[in-house]
C-alpha atoms as a PDB file:
ATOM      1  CA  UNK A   1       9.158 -34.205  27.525  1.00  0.00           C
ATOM      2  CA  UNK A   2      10.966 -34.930  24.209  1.00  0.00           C
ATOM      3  CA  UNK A   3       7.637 -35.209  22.229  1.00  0.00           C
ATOM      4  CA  UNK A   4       6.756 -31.618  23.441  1.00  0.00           C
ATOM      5  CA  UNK A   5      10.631 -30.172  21.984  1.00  0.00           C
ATOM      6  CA  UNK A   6      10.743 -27.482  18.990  1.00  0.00           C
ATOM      7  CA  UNK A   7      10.156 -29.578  15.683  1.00  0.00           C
ATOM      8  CA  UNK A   8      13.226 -28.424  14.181  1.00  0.00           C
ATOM      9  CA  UNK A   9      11.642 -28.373  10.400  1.00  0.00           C
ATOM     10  CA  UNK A  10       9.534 -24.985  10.162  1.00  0.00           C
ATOM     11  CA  UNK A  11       7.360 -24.253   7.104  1.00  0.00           C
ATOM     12  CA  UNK A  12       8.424 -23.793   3.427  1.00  0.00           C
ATOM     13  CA  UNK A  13       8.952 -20.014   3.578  1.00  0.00           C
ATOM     14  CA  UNK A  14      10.948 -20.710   7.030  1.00  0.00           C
ATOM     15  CA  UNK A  15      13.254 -23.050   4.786  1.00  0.00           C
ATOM     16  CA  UNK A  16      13.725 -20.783   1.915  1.00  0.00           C
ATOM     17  CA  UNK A  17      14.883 -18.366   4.429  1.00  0.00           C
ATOM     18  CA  UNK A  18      16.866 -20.378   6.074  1.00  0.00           C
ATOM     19  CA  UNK A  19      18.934 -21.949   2.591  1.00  0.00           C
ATOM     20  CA  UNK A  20      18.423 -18.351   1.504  1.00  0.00           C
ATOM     21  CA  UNK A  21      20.085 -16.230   4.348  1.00  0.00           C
ATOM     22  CA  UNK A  22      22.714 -18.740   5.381  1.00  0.00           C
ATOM     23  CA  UNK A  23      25.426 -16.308   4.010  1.00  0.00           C
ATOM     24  CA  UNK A  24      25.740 -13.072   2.480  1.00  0.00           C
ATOM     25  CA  UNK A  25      27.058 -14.931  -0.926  1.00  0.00           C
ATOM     26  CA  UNK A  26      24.356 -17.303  -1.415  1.00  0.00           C
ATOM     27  CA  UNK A  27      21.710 -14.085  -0.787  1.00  0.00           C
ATOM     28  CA  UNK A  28      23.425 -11.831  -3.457  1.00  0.00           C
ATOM     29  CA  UNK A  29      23.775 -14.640  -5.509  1.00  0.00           C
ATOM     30  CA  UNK A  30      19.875 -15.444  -5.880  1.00  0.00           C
ATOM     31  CA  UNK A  31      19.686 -11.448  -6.075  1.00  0.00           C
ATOM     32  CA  UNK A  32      21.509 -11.537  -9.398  1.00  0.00           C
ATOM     33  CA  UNK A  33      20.119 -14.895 -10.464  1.00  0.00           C
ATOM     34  CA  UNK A  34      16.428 -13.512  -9.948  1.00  0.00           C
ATOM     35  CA  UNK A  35      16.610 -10.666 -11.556  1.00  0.00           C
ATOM     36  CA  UNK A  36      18.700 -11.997 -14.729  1.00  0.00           C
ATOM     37  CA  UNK A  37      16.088 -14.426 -14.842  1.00  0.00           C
ATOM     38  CA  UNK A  38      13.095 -11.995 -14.456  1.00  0.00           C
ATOM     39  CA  UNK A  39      14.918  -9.819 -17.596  1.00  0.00           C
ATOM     40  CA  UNK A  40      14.974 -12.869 -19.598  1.00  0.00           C
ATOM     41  CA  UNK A  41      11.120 -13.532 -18.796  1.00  0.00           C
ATOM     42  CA  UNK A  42       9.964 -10.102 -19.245  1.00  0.00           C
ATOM     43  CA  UNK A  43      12.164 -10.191 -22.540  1.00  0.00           C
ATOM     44  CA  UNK A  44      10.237 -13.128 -24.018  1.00  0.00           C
ATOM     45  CA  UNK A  45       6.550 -11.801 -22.767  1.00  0.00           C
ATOM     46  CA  UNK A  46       7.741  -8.835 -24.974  1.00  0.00           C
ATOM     47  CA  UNK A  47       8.619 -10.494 -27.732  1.00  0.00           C
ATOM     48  CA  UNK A  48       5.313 -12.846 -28.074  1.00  0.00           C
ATOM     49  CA  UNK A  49       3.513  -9.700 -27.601  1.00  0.00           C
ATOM     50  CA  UNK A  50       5.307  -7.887 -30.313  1.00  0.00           C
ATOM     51  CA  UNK A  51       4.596 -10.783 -32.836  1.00  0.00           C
ATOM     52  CA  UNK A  52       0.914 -10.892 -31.876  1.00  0.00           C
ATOM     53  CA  UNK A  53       0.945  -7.062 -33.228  1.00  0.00           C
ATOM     54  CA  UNK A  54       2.516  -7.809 -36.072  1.00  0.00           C
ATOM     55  CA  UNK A  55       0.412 -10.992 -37.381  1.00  0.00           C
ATOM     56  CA  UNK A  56      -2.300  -8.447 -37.044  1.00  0.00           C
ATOM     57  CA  UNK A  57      -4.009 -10.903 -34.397  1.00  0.00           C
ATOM     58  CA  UNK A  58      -4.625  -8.181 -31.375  1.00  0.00           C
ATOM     59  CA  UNK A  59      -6.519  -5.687 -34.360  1.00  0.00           C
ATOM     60  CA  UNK A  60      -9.344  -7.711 -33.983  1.00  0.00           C
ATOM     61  CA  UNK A  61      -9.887  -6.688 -30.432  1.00  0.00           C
ATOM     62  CA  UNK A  62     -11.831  -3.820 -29.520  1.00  0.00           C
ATOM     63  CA  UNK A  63      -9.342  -1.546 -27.375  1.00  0.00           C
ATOM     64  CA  UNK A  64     -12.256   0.426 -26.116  1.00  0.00           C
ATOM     65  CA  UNK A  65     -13.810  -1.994 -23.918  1.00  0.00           C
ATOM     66  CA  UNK A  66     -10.173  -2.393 -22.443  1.00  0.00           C
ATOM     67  CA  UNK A  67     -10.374   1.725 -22.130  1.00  0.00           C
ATOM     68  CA  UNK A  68     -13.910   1.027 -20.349  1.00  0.00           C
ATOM     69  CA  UNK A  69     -12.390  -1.314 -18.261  1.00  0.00           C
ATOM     70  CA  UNK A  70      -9.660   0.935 -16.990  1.00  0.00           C
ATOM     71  CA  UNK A  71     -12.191   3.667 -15.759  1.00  0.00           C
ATOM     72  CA  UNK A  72     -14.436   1.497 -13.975  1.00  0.00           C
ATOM     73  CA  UNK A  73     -11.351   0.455 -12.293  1.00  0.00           C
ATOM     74  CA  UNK A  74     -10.202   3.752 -11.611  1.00  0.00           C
ATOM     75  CA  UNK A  75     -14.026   4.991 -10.749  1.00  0.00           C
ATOM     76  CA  UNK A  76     -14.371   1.863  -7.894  1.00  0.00           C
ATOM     77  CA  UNK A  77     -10.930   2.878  -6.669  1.00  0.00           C
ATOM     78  CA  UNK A  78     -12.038   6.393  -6.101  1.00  0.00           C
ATOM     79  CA  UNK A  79     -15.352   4.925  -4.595  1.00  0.00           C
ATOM     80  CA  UNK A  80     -13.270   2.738  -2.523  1.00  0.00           C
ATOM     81  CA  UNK A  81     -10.570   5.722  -0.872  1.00  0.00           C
ATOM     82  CA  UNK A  82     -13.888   7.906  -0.259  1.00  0.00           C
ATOM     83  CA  UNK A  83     -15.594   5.459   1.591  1.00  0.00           C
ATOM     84  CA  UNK A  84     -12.343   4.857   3.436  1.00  0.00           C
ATOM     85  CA  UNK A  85     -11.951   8.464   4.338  1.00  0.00           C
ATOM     86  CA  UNK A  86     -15.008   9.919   4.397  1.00  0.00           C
ATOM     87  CA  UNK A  87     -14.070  12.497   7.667  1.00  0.00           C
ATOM     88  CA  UNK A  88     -10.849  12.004   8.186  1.00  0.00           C
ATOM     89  CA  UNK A  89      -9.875  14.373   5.259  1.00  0.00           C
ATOM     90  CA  UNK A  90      -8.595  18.219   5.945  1.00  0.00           C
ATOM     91  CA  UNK A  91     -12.219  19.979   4.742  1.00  0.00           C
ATOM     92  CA  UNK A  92     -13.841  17.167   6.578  1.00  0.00           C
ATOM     93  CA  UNK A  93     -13.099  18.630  10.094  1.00  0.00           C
ATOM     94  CA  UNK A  94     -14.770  22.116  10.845  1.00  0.00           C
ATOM     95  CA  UNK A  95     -12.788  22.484  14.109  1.00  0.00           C
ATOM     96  CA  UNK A  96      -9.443  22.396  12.231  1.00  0.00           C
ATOM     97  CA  UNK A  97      -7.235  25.543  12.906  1.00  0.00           C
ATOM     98  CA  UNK A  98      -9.578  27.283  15.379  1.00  0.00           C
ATOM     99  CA  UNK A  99      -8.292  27.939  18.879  1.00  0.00           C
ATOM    100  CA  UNK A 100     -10.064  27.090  21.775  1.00  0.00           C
ATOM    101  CA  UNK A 101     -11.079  29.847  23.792  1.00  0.00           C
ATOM    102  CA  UNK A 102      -9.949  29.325  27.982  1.00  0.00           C
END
């Protein structure tokens, strides 16, 4: 019956939770660690973007297809929540707000 027990190791994720959520301390310390560390990131991303504008490398692209890009996202989005609630949606039901007559 000892072959059939509870493995006690779980899966990565269970691990990080468990090293994670041991104590309140160790929690709010990866808190604070992560986002310092996510500052720092998003501080260097900006940077090497901000010397690619300078050096006149991103001129070269065409912003427009970027700007065509964007609406065909938007436009399969809007596609996407229609065909999701095609009849579920207020002027969809003709019933709605008329009383039943007994």
């Amino acid at each position: 019956m000892d072959s059939t027990a509870r493995r006690g190791g779980g899966g990565l994720w269970e691990g990080l939770y468990r090293l994670l959520m041991r104590r309140n301390s160790v929690y709010v310390t990866f808190i604070v660690a992560g986002a310092f560390a996510g500052e720092r990131g998003f501080f260097r991303i900006s940077m090497f973007w901000d010397r690619l504008l300078v050096s006149g490398l991103l001129e070269a692209l065409d912003f427009l297809f970027f700007e065509d890009m964007v609406d065909l996202f938007y436009y399969g989005v809007h596609r996407l929540w229609e065909y999701n609630n095609t009849g579920k949606r207020y002027e969809d039901i003709p019933v709605l707000g008329q009383r039943t007559s007994e």
